[in-house]
Protein backbone atom coordinates (compact mmCIF):
# COMPACT_ATOMS: atom_id res chain seq x y z
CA UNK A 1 19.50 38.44 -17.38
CA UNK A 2 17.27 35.77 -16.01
CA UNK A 3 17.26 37.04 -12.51
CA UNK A 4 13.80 38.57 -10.84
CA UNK A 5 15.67 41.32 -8.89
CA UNK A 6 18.40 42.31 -11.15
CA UNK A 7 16.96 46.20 -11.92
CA UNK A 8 19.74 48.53 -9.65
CA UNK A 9 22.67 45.89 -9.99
CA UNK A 10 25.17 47.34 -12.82
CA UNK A 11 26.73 43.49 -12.93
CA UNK A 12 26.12 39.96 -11.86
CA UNK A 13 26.53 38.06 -9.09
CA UNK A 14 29.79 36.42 -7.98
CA UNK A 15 30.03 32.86 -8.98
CA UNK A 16 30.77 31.77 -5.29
CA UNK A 17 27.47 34.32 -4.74
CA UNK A 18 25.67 32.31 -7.57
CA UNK A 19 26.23 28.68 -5.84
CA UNK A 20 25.15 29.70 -2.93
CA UNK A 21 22.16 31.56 -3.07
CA UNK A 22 20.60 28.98 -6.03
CA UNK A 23 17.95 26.58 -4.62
CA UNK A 24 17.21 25.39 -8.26
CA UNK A 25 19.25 22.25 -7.86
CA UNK A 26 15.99 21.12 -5.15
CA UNK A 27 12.83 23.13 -5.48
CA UNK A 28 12.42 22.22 -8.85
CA UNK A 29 10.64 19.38 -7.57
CA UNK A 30 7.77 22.50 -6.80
CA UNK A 31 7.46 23.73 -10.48
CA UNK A 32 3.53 21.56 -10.44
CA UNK A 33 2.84 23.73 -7.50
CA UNK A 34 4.11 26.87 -8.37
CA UNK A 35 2.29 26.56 -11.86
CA UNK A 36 -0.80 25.64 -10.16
CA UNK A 37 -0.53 29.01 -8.10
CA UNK A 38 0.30 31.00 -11.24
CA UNK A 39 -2.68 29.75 -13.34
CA UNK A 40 -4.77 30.89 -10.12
CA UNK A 41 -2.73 34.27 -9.97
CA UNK A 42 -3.36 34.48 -13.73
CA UNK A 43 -7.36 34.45 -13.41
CA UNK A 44 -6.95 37.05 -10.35
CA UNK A 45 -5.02 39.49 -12.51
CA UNK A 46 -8.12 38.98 -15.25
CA UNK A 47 -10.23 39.54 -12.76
CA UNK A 48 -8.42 42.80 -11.38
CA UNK A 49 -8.57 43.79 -15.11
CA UNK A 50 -4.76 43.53 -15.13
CA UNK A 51 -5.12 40.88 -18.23
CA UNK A 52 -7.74 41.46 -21.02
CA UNK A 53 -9.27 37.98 -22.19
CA UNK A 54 -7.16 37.50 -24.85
CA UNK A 55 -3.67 37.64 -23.03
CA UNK A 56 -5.78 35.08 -19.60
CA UNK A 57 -6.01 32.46 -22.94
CA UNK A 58 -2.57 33.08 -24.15
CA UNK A 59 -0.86 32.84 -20.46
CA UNK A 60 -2.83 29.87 -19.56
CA UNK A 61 -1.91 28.42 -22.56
CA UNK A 62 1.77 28.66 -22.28
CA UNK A 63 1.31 27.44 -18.15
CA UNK A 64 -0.20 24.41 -19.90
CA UNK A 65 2.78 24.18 -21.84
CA UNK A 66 5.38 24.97 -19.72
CA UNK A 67 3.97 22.28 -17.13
CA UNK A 68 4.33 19.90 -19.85
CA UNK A 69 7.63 20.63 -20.92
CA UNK A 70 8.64 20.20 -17.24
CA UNK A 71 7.11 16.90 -16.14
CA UNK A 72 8.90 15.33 -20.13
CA UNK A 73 12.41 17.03 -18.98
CA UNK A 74 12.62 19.07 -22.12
CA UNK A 75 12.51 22.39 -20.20
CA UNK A 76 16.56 22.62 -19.03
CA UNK A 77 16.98 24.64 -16.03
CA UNK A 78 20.53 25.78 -14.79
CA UNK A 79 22.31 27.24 -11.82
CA UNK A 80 21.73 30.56 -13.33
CA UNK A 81 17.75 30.51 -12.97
CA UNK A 82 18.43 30.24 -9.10
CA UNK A 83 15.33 29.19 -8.17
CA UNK A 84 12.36 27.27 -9.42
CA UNK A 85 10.32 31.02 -9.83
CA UNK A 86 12.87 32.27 -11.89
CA UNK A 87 13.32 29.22 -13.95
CA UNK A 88 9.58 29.02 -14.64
CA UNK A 89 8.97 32.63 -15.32
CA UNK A 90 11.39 32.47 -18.27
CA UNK A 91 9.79 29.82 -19.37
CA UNK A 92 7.23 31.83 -19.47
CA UNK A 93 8.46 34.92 -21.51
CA UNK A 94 10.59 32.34 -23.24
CA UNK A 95 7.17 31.55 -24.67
CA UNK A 96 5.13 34.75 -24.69
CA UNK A 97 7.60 37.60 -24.52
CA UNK A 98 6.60 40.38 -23.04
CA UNK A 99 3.49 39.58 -21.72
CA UNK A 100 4.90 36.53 -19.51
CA UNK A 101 5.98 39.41 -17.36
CA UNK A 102 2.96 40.37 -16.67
CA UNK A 103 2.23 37.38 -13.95
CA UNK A 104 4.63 39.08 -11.69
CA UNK A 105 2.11 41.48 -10.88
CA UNK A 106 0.76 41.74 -7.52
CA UNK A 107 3.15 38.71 -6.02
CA UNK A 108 6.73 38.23 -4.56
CA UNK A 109 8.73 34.87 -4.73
CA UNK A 110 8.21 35.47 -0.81
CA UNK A 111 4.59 34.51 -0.95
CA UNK A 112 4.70 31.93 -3.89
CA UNK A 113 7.80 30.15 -1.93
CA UNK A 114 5.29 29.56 0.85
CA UNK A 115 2.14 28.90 -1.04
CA UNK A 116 4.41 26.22 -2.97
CA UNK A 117 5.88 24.79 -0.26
CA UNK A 118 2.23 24.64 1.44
CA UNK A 119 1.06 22.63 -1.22
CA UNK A 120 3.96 20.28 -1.99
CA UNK A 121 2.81 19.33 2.18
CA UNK A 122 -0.66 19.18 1.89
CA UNK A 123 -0.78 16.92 -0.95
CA UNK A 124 2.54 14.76 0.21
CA UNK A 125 0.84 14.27 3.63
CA UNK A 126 -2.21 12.35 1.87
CA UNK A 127 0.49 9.86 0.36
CA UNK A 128 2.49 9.57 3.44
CA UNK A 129 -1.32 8.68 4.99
CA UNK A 130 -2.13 6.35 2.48
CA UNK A 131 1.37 4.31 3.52
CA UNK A 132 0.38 4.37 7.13
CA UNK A 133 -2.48 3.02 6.59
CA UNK A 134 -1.40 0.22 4.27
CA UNK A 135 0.89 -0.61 7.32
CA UNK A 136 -1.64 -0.42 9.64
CA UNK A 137 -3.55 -3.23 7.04
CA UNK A 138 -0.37 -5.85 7.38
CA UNK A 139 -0.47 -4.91 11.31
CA UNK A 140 -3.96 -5.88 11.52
CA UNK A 141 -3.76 -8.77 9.36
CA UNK A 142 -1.57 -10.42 11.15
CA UNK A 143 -2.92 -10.17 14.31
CA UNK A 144 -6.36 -10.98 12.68
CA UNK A 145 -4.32 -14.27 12.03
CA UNK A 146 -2.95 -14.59 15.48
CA UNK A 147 -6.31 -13.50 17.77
CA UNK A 148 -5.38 -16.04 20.21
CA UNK A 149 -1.87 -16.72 19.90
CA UNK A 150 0.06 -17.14 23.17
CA UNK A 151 3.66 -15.13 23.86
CA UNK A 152 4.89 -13.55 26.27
CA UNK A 153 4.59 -9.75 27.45
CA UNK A 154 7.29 -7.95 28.71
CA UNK A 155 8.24 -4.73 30.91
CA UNK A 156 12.02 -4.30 30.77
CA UNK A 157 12.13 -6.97 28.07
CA UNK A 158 11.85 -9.11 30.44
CA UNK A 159 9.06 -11.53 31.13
CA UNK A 160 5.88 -9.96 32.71
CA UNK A 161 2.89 -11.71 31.94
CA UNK A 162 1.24 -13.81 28.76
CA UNK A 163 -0.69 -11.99 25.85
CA UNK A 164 -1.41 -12.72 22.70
CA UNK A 165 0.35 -11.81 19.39
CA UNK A 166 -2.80 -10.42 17.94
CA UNK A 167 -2.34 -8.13 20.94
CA UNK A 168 1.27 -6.54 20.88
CA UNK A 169 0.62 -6.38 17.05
CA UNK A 170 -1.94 -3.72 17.03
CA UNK A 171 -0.28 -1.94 20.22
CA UNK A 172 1.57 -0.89 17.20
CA UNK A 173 -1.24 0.01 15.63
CA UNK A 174 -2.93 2.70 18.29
CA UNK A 175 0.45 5.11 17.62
CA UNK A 176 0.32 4.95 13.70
CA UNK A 177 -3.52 5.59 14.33
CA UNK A 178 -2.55 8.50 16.02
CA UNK A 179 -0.43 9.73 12.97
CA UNK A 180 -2.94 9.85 11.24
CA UNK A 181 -5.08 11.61 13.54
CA UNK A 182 -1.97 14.43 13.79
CA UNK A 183 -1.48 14.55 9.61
CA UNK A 184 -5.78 15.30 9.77
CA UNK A 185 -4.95 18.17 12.71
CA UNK A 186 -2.07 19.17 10.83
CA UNK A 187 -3.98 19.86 7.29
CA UNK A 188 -6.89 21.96 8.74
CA UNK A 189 -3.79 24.44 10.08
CA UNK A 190 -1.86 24.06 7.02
CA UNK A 191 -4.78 25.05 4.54
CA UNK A 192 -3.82 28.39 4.51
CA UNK A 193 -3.14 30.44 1.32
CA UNK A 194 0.07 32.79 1.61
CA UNK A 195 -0.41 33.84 -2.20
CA UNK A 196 -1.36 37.85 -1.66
CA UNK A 197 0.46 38.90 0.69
CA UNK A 198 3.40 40.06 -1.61
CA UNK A 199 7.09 40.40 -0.07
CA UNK A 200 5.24 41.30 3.66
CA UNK A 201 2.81 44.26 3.21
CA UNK A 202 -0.10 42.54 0.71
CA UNK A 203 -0.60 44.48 -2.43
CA UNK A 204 -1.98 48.03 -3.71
CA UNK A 205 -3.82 45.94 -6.89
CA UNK A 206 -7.22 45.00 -6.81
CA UNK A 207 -5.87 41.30 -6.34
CA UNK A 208 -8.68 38.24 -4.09
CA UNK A 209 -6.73 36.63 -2.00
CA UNK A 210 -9.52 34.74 -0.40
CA UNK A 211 -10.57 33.38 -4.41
CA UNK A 212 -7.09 32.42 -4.97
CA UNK A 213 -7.28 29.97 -1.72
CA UNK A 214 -10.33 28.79 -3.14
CA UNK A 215 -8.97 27.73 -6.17
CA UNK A 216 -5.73 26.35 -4.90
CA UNK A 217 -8.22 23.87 -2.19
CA UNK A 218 -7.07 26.04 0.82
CA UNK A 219 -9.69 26.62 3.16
CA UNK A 220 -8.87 30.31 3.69
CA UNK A 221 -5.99 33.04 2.93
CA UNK A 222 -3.56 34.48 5.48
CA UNK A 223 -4.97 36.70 8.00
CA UNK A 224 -1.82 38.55 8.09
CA UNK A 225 0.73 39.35 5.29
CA UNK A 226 3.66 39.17 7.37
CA UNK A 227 3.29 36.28 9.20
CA UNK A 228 1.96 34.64 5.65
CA UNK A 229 5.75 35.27 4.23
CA UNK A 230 7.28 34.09 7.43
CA UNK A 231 5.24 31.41 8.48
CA UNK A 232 6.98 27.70 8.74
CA UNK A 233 4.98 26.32 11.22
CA UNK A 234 3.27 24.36 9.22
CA UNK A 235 6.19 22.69 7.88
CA UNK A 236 8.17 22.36 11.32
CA UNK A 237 5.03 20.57 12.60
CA UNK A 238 4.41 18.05 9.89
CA UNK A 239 8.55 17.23 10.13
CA UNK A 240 7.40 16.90 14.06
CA UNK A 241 4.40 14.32 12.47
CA UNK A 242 7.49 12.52 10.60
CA UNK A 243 9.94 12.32 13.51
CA UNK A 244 6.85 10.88 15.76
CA UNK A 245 6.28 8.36 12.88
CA UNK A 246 10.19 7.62 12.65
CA UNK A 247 9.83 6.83 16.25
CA UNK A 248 7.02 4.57 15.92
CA UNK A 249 8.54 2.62 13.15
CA UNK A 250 11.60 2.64 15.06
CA UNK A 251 10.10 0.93 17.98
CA UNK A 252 8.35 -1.67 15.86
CA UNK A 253 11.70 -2.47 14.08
CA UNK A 254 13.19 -3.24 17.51
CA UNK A 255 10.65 -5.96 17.95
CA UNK A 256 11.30 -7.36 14.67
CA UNK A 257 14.84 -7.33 15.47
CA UNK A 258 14.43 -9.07 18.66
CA UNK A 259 11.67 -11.25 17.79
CA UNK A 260 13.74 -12.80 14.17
CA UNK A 261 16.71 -13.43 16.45
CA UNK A 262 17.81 -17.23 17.29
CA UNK A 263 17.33 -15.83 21.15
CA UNK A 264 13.21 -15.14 20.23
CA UNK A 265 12.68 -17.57 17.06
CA UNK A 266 8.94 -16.04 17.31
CA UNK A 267 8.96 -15.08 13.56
CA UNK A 268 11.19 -15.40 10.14
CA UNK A 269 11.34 -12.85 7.24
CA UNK A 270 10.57 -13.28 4.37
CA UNK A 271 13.48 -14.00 1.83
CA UNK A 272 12.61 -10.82 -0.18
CA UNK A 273 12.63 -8.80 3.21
CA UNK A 274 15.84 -9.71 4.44
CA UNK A 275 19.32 -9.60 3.52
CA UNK A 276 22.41 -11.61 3.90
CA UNK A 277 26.08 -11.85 4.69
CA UNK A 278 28.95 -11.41 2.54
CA UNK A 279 31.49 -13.71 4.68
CA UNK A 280 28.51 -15.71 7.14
CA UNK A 281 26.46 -17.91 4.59
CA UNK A 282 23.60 -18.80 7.12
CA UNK A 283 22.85 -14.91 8.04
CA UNK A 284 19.23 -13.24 7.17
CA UNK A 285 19.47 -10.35 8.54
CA UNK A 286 16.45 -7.76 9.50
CA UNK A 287 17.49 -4.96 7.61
CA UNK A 288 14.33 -3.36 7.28
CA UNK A 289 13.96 -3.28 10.58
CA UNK A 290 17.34 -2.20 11.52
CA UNK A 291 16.83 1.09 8.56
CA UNK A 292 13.67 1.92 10.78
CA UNK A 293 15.62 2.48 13.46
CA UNK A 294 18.66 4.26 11.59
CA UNK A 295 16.00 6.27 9.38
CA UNK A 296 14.01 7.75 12.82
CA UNK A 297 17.31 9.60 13.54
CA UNK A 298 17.69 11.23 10.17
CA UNK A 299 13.75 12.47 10.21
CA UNK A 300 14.09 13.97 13.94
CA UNK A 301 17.38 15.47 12.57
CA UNK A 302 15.35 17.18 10.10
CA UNK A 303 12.66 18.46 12.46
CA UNK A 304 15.31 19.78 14.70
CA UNK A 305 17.61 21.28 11.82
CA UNK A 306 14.52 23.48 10.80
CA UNK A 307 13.65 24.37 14.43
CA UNK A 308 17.11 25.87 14.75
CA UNK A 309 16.81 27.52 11.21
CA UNK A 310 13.77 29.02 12.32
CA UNK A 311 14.55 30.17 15.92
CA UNK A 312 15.06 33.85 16.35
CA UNK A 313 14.01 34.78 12.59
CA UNK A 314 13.36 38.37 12.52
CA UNK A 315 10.15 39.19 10.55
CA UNK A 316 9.28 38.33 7.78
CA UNK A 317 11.31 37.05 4.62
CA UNK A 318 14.96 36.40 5.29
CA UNK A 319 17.66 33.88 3.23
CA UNK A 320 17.30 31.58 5.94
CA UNK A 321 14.37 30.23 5.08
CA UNK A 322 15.65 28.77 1.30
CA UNK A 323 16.43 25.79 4.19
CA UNK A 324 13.07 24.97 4.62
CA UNK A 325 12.62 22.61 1.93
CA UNK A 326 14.98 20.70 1.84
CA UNK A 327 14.26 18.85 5.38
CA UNK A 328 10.73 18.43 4.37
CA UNK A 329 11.75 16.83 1.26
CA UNK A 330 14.14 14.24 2.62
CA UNK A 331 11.55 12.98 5.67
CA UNK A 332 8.86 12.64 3.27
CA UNK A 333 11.32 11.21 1.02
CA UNK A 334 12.23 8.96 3.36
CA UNK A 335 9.14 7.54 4.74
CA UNK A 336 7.73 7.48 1.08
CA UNK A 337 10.82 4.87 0.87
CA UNK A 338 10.57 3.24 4.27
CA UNK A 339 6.66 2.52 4.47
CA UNK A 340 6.46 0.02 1.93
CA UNK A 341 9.51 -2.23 2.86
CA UNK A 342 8.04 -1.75 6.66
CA UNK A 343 4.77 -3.17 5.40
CA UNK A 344 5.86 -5.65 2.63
CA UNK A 345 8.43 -7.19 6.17
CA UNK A 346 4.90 -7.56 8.10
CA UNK A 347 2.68 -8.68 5.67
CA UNK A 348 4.61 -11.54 4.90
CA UNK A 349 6.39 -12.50 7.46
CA UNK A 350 5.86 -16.03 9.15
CA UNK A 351 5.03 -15.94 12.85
CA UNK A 352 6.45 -19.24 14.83
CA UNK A 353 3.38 -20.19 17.05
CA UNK A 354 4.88 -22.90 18.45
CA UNK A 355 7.80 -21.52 19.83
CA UNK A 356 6.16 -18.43 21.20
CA UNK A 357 3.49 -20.24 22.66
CA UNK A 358 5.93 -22.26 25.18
CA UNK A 359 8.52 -19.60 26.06
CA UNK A 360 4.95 -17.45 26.92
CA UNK A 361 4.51 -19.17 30.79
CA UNK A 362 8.81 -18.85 31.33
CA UNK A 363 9.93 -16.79 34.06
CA UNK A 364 6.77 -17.18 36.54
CA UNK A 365 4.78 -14.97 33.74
CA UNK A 366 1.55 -16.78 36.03
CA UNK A 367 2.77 -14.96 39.36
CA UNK A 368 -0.08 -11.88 38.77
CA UNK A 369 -2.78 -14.58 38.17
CA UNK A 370 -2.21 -16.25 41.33
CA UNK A 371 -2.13 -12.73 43.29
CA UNK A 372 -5.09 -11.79 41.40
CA UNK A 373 -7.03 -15.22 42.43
CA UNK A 374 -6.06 -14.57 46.00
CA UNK A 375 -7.57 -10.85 45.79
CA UNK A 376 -11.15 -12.11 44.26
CA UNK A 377 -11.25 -14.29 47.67
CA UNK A 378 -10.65 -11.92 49.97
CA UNK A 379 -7.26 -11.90 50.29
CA UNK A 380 -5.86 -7.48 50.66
CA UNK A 381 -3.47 -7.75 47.29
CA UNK A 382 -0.28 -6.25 49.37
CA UNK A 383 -0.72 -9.52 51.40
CA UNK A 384 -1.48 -11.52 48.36
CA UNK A 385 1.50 -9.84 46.69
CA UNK A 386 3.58 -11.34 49.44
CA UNK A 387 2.16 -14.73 48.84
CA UNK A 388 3.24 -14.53 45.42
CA UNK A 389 6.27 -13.74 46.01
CA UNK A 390 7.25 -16.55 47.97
CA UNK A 391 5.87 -19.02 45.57
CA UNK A 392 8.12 -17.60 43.00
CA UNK A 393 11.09 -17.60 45.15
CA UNK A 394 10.38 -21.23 46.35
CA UNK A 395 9.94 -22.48 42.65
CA UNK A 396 13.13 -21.03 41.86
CA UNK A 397 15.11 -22.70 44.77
CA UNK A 398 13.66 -26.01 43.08
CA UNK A 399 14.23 -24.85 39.43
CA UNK A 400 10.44 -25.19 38.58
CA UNK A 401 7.69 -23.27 37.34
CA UNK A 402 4.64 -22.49 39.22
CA UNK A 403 2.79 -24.94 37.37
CA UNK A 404 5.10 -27.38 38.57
CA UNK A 405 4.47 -26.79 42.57
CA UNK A 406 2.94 -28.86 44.82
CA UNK A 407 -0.16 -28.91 46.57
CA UNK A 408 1.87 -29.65 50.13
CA UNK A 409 4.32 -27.13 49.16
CA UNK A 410 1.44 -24.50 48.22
CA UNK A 411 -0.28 -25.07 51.24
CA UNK A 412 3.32 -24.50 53.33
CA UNK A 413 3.04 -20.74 51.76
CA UNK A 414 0.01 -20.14 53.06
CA UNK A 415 -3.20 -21.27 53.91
CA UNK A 416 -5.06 -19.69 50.80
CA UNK A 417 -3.42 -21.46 48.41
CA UNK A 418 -5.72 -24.23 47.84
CA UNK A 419 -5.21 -27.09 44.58
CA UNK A 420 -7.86 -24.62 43.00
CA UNK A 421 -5.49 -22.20 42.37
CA UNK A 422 -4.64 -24.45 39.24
CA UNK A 423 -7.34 -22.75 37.91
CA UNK A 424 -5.35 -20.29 36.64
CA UNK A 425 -2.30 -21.59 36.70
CA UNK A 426 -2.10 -21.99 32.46
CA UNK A 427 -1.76 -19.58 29.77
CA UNK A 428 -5.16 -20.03 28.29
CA UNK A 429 -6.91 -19.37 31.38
CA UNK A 430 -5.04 -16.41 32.01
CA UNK A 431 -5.32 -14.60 28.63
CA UNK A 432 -9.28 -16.16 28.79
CA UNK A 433 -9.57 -14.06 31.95
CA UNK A 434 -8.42 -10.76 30.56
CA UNK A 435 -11.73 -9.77 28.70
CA UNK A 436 -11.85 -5.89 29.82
CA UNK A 437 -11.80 -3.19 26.55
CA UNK A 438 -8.59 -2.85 26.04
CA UNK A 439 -7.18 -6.08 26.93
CA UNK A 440 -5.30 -8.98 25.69
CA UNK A 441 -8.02 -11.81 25.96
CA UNK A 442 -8.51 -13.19 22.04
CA UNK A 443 -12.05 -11.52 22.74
CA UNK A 444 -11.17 -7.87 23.54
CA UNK A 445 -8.66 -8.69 20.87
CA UNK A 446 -11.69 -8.85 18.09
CA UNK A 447 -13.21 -6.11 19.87
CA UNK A 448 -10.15 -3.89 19.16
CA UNK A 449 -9.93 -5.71 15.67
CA UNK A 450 -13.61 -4.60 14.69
CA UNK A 451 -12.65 -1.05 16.14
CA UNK A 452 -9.45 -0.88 13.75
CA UNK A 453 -11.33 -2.27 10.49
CA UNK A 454 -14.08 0.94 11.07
CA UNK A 455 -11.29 3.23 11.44
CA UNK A 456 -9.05 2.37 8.82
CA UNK A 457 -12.31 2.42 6.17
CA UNK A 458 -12.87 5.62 7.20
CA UNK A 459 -9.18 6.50 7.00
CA UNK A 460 -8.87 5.32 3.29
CA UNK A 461 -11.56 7.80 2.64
CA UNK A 462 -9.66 10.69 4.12
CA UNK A 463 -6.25 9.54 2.71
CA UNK A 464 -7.83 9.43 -1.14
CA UNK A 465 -9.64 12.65 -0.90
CA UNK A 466 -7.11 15.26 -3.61
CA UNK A 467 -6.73 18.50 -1.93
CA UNK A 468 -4.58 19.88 -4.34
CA UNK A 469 -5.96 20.49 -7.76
CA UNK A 470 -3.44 19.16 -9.80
């Protein structure tokens, strides 16, 4: 009888029971973390003079051992172990007899399950980091290469007014930043030990929780046994950090989409980021770009399959919660997947200048520049609005752009519109003219550029720094 609860049951489980209830098929995938947390537990119950010295060097020993018999695949685990606790603790006895019992002491799967699943996030998270950031890198080398680059900016994809590449490429940029930001939030509330607080009600043994966290790199232990055993928020909220990056990556693979079409022509993939047609010989298709969109609908499915899971859970341990892991494990899964094609499609990707650079003044994209000339000579910007607008309508009637219009016919809108409204009347002088923080002149453009490189040093930092002792 491998089972952990098998004492008042005169027979075993149903097979249809058996299928079921067994999680061993995915959370052996936590058998690193769980051995971590039973090495700690080990020292505790030395400690609590629940081990003598002799039996802490024997059990650490055969943790050692059993770890390594794991990560070669020559420790078999089956759908009778149920879980990865069960499977590991006969491992243990496997190796020790009756004294791999002993670990059970003072713990419940209910608080290892959590403390597991705690660390298999915390130390995930600083991968799924590290991936950001290396597409935040392609994102900012790009526009690095593209500072000054000319296209045009849209509201309702359709055109609004010029900016430059450099610019719309690290507008994706600000909401990965911002990821990262939430995974930083997210660890200092998920460094939280559960291991102590036993089924729900803590333990009678002379057990230290608080060392225990220490050891395992959490900041502190549960405050509360109960809500240690029933607590997912932590891993609801970094499935919320996934879905937000889904999203994010989803937008950005819309622009690809758009921008690698025959319609745009403002970049081409790379051959070894694109894929082709099984009938149409002359197809590349972006679909890299078009997973990024699919894949943001399977990681907010996962967020909101665990919301649902966890909604109306009575305290503190029920069977519901064996769902937890498995949406966690697909997202991260996912993005661990997704990242690197994302940034390998960026980084080498070759942006069209040409082509962007004379669709950027199509469809009056000037029309602001001429209300905002009338405005800095005195001109009330409702009126100058007006103005505008009848410029644009007039170059339409004659199939022209504003660029095109002449001085008689300017002067026949209104009396402010003087030849030196040419001033502005060209895409350089308009994005020159944009030079506020924040902006899209190829000068707040480095600005933002200098900002990023800072950040993303510092980032790196974060990203490498092991949380987990493994």
């Amino acid at each position: 009888m491998t089972k952990l609860w098998g004492g008042r049951f005169a027979g075993g489980p149903a097979e249809a029971l058996e299928m079921l209830n067994a999680s061993i098929t995915f959370d052996m995938r936590l058998a690193p973390y769980d051995l971590l947390a039973s090495r700690a537990h080990a020292r505790v119950l030395h400690r609590a003079g629940l081990l003598d010295d002799a039996e802490l060097d024997k059990m650490l020993t055969a943790l050692t051992e059993l770890g390594e018999a794991v990560a070669s695949g020559g420790f078999e685990v089956s759908i009778a172990d149920e879980d990865v606790h069960t499977a590991l603790e006969r491992g243990l006895v496997e190796r020790l007899g009756p004294l791999g019992g002993k670990l059970r002491a003072g713990r419940s799967r209910n608080d290892q399950i959590a403390t597991d699943l705690r660390l298999y996030c915390r130390d995930h998270a600083r991968g799924l980091a590290a991936d950001l950031i290396d597409l935040i890198d392609a994102l900012v080398a790009q526009a690095g290469a593209h500072v000054d680059a000319p296209v045009p900016g849209m509201t309702h994809l359709q055109h609004a007014q010029p900016v430059t590449f450099g610019h719309q490429l690290l507008a994706h940029v600000q909401p990965l930043l911002r990821d990262l930001e939430r995974l930083r939030d997210w660890d200092r509330r998920a460094a939280v030990s559960p291991l102590g607080s036993g089924a729900l009600a803590g333990s009678s043994l002379p057990l230290d929780p608080a060392a225990v966290a220490a050891e395992l790199g959490f900041d502190s232990c549960a405050a509360n046994s109960m809500d240690g055993v029933a607590d997912r928020d932590f891993a609801a909220e970094l499935l919320f950090v996934a879905a937000t990056v889904g999203i994010h990556l989803s937008r950005l693979g819309e622009e690809v989409v758009l921008w690698s079409s025959s319609e745009f022509g403002w970049i081409e993939l790379d051959d070894a980021y694109a894929t082709g047609s099984s009938i149409m010989p002359q197809k590349k298709n972006p679909d890299i770009a078009e997973l990024a969109r699919g894949k943001s609908g399977r990681l907010v499915g996962n967020l909101t399959a665990l919301l649902v899971t966890l909604k109306s859970l009575p305290l503190t341990y029920n069977k519901d919660l064996q769902e937890d892991k498995e949406p966690v494990f697909d997202s991260l899964d996912n993005l661990a997947l997704l990242l690197p094609a994302v940034t390998g499609m960026i980084r080498t990707m070759k942006v069209n200048t040409d082509v962007m650079a004379d669709s950027a003044p199509r469809g009056f994209s000037l029309a602001t520049e001429i209300a905002d000339w009338l405005v800095r000579r005195g001109v009330p910007f409702r009126d100058a609005h007006e103005v505008t607008g009848a410029v644009v309508a007039h170059c339409g009637k004659l199939g022209i752009e504003l660029d095109e219009i002449s001085d008689s016919d300017l002067a026949g809108i209104s009396e402010h519109l003087t030849p030196q409204v040419r001033e502005v009347l060209s895409v350089e002088g308009a994005l020159a003219g944009r030079t506020t923080p924040g902006s899209t002149g190829p000068t707040a453009v480095r600005s933002q550029l200098a900002v990023v490189g800072t950040a993303l040093a510092e980032w790196r930092v974060w990203a490498d720094t092991k949380v987990v002792p493994l």
